[in-house]
Protein backbone atom coordinates (compact mmCIF):
# COMPACT_ATOMS: atom_id res chain seq x y z
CA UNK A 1 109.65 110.21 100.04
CA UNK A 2 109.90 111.15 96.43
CA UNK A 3 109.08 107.54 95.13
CA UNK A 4 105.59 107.85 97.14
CA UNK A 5 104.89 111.09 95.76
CA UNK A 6 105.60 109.65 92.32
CA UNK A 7 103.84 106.53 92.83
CA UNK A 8 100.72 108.70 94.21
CA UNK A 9 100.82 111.00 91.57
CA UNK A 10 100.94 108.27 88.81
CA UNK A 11 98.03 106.23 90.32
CA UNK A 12 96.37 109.53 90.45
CA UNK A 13 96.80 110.54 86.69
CA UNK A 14 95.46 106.89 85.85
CA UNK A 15 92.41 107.73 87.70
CA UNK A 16 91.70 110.53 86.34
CA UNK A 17 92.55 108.99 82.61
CA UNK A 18 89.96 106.23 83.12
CA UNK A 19 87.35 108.80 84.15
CA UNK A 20 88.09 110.67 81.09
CA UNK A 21 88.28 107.26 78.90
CA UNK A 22 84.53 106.63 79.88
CA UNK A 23 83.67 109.65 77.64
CA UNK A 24 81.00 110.38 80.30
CA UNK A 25 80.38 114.57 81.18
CA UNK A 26 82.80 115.52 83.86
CA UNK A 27 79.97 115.79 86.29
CA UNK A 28 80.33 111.79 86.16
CA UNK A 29 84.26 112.31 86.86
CA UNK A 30 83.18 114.64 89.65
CA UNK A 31 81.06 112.65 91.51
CA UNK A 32 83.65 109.59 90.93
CA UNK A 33 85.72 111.90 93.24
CA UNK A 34 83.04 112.74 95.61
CA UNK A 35 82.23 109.14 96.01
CA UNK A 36 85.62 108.27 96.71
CA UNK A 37 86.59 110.83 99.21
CA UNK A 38 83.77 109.46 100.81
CA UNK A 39 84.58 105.88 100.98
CA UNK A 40 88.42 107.00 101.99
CA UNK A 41 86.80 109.05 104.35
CA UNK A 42 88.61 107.53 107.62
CA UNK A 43 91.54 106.53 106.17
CA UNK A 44 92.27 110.52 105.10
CA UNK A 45 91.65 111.93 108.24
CA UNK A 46 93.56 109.31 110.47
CA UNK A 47 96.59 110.16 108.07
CA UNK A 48 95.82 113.62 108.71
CA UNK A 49 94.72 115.07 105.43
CA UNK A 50 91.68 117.16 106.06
């Protein structure tokens, strides 16, 4: 269990890095997330995440 929390939490920070390497204004970084919680939308709430 801990090497998928570690593997999720170091995919996670890489996101978030390339967001921030884009030098866009963290509204862009934002709406990255928003769009992707969208597109995961299913897959989150069959694994129960909500």
């Amino acid at each position: 269990m801990d090497a998928v929390i570690s593997l999720r939490m170091e995919r996670t920070r890489a996101m978030l890095a390339a967001w921030q390497a884009t030098g866009d204004a963290p509204r862009t970084g934002i709406l990255s997330f928003i769009h992707m919680l969208i597109a995961k939308r299913t897959k989150l709430t069959d694994s129960g995440v909500r």
